[in-house]
N, C-alpha and C. Protein backbone atom coordinates (compact mmCIF):
# COMPACT_ATOMS: atom_id res chain seq x y z
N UNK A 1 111.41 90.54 148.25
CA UNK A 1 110.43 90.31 147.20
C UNK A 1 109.45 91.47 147.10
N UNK A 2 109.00 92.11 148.03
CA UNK A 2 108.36 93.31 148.10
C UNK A 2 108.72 94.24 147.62
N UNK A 3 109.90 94.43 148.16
CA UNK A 3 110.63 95.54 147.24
C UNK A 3 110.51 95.58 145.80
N UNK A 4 110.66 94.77 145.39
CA UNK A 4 111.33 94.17 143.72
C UNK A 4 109.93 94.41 143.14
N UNK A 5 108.68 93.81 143.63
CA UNK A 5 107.20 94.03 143.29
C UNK A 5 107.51 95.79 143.43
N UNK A 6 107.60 96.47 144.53
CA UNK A 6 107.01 97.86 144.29
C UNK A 6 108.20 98.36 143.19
N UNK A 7 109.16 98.20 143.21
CA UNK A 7 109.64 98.96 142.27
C UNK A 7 109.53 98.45 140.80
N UNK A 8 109.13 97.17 140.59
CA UNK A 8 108.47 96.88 139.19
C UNK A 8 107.06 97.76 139.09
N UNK A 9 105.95 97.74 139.93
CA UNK A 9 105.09 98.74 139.58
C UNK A 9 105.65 99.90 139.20
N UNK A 10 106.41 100.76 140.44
CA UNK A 10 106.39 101.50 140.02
C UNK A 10 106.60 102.62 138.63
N UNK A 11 107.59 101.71 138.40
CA UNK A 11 108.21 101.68 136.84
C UNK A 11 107.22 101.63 135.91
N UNK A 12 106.21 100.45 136.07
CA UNK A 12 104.83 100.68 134.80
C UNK A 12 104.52 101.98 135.49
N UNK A 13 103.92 102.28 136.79
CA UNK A 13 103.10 103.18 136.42
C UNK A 13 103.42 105.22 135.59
N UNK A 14 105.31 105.01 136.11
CA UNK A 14 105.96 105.99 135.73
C UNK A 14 105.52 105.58 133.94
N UNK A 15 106.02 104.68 133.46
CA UNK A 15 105.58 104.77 132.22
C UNK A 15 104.55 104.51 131.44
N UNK A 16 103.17 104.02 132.30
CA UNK A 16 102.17 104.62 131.33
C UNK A 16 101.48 106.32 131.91
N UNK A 17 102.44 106.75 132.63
CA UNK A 17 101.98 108.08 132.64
C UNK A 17 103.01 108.95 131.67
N UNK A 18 103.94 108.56 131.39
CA UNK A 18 104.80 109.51 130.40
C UNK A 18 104.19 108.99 129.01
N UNK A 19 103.40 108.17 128.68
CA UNK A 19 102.90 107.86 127.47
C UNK A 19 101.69 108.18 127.11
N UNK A 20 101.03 108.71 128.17
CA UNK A 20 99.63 109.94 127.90
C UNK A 20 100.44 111.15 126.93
N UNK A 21 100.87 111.18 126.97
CA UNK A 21 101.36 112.47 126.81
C UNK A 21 101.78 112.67 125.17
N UNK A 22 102.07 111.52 124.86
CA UNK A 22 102.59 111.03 123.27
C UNK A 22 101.43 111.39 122.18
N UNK A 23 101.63 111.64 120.85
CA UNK A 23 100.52 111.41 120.67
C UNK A 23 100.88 110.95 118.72
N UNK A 24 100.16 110.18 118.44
CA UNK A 24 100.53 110.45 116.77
C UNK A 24 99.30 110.97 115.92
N UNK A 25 99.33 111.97 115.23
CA UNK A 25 98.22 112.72 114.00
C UNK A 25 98.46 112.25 112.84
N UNK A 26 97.35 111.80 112.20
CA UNK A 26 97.61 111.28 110.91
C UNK A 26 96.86 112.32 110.19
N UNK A 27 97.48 112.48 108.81
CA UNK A 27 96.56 113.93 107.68
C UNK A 27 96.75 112.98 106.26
N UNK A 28 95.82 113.05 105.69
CA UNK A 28 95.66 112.99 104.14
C UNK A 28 96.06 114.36 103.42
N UNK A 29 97.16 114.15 102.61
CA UNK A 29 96.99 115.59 102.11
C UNK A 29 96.82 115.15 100.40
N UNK A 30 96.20 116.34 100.43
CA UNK A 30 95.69 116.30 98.85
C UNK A 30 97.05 116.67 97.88
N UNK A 31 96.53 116.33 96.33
CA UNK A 31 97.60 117.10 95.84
C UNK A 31 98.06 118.55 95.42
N UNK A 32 98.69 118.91 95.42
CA UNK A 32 99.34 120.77 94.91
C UNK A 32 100.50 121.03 95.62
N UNK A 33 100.88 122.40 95.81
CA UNK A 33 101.91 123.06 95.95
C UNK A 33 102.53 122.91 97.06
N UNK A 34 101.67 122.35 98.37
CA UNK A 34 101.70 123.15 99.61
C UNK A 34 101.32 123.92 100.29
N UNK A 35 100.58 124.72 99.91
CA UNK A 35 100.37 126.55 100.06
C UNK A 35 98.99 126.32 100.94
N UNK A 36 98.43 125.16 101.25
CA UNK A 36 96.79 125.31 101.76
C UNK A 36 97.61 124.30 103.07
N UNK A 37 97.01 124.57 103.76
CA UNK A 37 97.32 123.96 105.55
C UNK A 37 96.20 123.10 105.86
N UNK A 38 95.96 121.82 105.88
CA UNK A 38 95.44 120.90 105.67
C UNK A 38 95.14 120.58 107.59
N UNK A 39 94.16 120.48 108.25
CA UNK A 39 93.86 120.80 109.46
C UNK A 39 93.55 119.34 110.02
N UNK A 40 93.98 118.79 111.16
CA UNK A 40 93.66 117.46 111.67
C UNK A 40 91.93 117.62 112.42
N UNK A 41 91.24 116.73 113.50
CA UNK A 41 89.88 116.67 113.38
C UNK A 41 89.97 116.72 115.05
N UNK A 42 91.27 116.74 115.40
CA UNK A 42 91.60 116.45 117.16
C UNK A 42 92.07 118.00 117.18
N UNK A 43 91.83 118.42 118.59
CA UNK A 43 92.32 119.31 118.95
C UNK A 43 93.47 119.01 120.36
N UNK A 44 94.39 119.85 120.55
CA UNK A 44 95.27 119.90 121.41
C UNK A 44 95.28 120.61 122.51
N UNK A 45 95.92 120.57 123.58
CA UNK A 45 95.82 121.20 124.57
C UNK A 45 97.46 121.29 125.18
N UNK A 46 98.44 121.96 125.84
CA UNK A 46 100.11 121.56 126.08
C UNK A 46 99.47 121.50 127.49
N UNK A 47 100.47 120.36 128.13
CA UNK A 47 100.62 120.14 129.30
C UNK A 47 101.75 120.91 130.12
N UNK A 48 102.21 121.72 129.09
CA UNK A 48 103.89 122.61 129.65
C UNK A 48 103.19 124.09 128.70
N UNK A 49 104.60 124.80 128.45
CA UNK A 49 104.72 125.92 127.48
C UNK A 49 105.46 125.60 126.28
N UNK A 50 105.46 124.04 126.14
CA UNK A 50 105.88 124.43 125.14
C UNK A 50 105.62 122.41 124.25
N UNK A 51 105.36 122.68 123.24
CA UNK A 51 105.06 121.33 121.92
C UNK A 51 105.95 121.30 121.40
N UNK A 52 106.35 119.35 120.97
CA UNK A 52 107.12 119.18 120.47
C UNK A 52 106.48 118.27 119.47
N UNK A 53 107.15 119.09 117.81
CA UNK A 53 106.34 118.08 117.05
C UNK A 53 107.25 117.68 116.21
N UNK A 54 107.45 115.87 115.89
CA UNK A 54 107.94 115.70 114.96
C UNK A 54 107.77 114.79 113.39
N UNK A 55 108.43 115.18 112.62
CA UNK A 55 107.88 114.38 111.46
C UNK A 55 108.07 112.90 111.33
N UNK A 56 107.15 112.45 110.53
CA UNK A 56 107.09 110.89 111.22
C UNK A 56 106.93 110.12 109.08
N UNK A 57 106.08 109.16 109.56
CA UNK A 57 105.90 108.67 108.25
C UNK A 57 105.14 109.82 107.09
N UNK A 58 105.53 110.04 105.61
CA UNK A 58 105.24 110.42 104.61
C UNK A 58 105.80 111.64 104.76
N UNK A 59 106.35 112.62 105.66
CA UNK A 59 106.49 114.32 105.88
C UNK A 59 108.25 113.77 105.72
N UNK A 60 108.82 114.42 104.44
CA UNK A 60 109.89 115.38 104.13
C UNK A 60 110.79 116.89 104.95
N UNK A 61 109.69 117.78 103.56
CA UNK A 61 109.64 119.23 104.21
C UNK A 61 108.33 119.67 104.10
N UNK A 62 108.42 119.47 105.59
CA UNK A 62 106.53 120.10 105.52
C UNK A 62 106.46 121.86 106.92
N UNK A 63 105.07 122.32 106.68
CA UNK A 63 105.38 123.21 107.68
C UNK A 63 103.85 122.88 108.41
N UNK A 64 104.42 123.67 109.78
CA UNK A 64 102.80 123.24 110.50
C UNK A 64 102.59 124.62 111.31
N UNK A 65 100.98 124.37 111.48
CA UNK A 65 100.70 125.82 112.11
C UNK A 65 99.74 125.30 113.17
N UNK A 66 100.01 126.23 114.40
CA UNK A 66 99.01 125.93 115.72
C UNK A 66 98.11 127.02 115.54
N UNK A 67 96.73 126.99 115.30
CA UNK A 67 95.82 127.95 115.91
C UNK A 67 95.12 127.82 116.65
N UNK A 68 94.74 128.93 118.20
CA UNK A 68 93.98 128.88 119.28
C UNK A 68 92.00 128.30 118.31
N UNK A 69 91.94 127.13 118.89
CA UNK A 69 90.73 126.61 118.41
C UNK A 69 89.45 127.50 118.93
N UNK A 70 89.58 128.43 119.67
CA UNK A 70 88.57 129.17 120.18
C UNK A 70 88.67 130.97 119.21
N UNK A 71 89.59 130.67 118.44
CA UNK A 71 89.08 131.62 117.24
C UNK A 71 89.98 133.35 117.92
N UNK A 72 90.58 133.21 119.48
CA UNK A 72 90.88 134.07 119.27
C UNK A 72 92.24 133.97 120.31
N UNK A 73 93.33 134.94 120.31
CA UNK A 73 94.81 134.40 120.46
C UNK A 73 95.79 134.52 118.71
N UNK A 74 96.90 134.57 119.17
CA UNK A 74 97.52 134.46 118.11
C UNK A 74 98.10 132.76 117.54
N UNK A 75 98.06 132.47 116.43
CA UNK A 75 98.75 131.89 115.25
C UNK A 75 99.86 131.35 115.79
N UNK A 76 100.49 130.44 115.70
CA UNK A 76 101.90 130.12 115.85
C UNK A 76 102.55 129.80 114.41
N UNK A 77 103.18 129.79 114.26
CA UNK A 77 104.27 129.41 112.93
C UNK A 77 102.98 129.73 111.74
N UNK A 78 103.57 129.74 110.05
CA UNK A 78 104.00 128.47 109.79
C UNK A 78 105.59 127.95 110.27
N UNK A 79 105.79 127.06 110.85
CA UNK A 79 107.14 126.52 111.53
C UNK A 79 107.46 125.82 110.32
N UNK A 80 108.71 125.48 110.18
CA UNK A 80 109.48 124.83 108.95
C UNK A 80 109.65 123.32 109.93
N UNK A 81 109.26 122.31 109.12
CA UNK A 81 109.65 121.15 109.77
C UNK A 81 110.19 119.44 108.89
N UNK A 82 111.11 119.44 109.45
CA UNK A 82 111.90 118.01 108.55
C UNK A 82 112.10 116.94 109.43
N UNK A 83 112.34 115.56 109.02
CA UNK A 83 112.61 114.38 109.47
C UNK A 83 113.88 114.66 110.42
N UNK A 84 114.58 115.23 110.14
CA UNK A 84 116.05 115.50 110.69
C UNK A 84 116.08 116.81 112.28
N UNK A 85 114.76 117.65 112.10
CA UNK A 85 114.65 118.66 112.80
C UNK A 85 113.29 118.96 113.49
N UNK A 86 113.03 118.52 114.44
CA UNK A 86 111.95 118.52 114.81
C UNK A 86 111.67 119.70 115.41
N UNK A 87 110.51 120.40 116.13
CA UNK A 87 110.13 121.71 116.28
C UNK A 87 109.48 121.79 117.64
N UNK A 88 110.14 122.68 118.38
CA UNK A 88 109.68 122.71 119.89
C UNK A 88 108.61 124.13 119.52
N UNK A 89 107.69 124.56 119.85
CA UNK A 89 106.78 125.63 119.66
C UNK A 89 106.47 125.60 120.98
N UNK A 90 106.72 127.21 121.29
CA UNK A 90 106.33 127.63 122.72
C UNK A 90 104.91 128.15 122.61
N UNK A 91 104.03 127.36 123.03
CA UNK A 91 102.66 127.77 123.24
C UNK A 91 102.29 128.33 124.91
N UNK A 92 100.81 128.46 125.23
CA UNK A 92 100.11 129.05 126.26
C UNK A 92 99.51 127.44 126.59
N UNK A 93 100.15 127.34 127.82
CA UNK A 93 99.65 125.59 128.32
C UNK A 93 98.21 126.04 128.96
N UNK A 94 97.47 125.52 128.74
CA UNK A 94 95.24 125.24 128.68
C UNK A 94 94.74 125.81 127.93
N UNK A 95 95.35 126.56 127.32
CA UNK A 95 94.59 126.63 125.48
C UNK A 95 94.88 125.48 124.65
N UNK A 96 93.24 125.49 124.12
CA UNK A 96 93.09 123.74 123.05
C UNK A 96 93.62 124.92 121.69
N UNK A 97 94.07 123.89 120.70
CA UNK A 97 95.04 124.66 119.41
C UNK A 97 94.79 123.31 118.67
N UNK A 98 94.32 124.05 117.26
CA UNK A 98 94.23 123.06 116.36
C UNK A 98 95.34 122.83 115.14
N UNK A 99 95.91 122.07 114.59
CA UNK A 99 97.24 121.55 114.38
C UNK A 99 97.13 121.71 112.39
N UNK A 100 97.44 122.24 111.96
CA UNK A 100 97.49 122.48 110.31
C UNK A 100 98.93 121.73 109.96
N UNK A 101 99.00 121.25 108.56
CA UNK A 101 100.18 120.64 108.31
C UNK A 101 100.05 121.45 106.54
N UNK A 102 101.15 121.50 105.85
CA UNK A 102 100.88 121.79 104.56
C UNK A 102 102.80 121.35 104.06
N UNK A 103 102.54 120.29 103.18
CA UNK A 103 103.78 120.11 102.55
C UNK A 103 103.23 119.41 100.80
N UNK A 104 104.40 120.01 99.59
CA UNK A 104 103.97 120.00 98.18
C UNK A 104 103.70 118.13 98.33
N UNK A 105 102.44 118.13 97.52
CA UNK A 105 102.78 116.55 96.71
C UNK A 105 102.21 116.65 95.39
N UNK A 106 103.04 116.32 94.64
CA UNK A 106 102.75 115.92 93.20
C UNK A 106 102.58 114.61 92.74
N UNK A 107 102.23 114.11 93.73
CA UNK A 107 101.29 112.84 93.33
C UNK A 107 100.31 113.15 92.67
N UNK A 108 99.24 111.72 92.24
CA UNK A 108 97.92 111.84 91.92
C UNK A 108 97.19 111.98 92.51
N UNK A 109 97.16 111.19 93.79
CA UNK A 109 96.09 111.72 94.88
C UNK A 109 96.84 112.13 96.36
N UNK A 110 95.88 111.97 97.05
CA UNK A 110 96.50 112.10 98.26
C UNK A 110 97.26 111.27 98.74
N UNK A 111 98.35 111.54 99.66
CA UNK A 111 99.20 111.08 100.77
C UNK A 111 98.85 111.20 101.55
N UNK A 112 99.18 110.16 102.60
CA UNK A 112 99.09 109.97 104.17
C UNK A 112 100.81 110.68 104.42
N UNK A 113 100.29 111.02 105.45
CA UNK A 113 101.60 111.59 106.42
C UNK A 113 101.31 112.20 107.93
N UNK A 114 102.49 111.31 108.86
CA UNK A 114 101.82 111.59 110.29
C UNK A 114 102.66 112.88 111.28
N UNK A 115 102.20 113.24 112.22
CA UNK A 115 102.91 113.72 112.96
C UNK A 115 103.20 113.20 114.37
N UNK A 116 104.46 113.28 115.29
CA UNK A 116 103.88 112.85 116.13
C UNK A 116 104.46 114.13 117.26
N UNK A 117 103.70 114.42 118.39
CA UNK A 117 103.38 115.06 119.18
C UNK A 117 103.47 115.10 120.77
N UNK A 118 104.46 115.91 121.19
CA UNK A 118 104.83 115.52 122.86
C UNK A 118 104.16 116.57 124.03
N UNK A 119 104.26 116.32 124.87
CA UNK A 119 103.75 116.50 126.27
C UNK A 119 102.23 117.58 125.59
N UNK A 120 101.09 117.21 124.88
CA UNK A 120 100.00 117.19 124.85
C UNK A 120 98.46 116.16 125.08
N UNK A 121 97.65 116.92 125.65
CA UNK A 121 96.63 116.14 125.38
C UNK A 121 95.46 116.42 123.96
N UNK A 122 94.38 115.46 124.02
CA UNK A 122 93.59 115.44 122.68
C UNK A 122 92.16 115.51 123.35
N UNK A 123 91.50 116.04 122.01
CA UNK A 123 90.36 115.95 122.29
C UNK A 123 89.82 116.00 120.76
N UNK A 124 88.59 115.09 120.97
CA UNK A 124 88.29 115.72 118.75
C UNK A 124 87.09 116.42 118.66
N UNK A 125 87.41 117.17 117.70
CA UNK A 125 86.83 118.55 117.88
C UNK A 125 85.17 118.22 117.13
């Protein structure tokens, strides 16, 4: 019976530590072309070298861009990103990076559309 107890813990605790790590971004995007990179309010940080982001509810073909939130470092993408293809981006793990999304809508107003986001942490900026 002991046994069976520790290895049921252990199991939660393996998995609420692989679920820190998850994350979902939600963006309003306005309407037009695409062409403006629409910026979330959280900033990121990688727990590795490398982010995995994928498209979730409202994102098609959208593209996303990482910039070092401390203004200096290089740019990552714009990365091309679809429902079908998600995007590993090799970043610098303890630099915070703030997360841009830009995909067309010709709606009337804005859309919601999320991203969701692996082995990072958050913080809002």
């Amino acid at each position: 019976m002991k046994k069976v107890l520790f290895a049921l813990t252990l199991c939660l605790a393996l998995l609420c530590g692989c679920s820190r790590s998850y994350l979902v971004l939600h963006f309003a995007l306005p309407p037009g072309d695409g062409s403006q990179f629409v910026f979330s309010d959280q900033q990121l940080c990688p727990e590795k070298n490398t982010i995995r982001i994928s498209a979730a509810a409202g994102i098609a073909n959208a593209e996303v861009l990482l910039v070092p939130a401390s203004g200096n470092g290089l740019q990552i993408g714009p990365l091309p990103l679809t429902q079908e293809q998600p995007v590993t981006a090799g970043v610098e793990k303890g630099v915070w990076y703030r997360i841009g999304l830009a995909m067309p809508n010709d709606a009337g107003g804005a859309i919601a559309a999320e991203l969701h986001l692996e082995h990072v942490e958050m913080r809002i900026e």
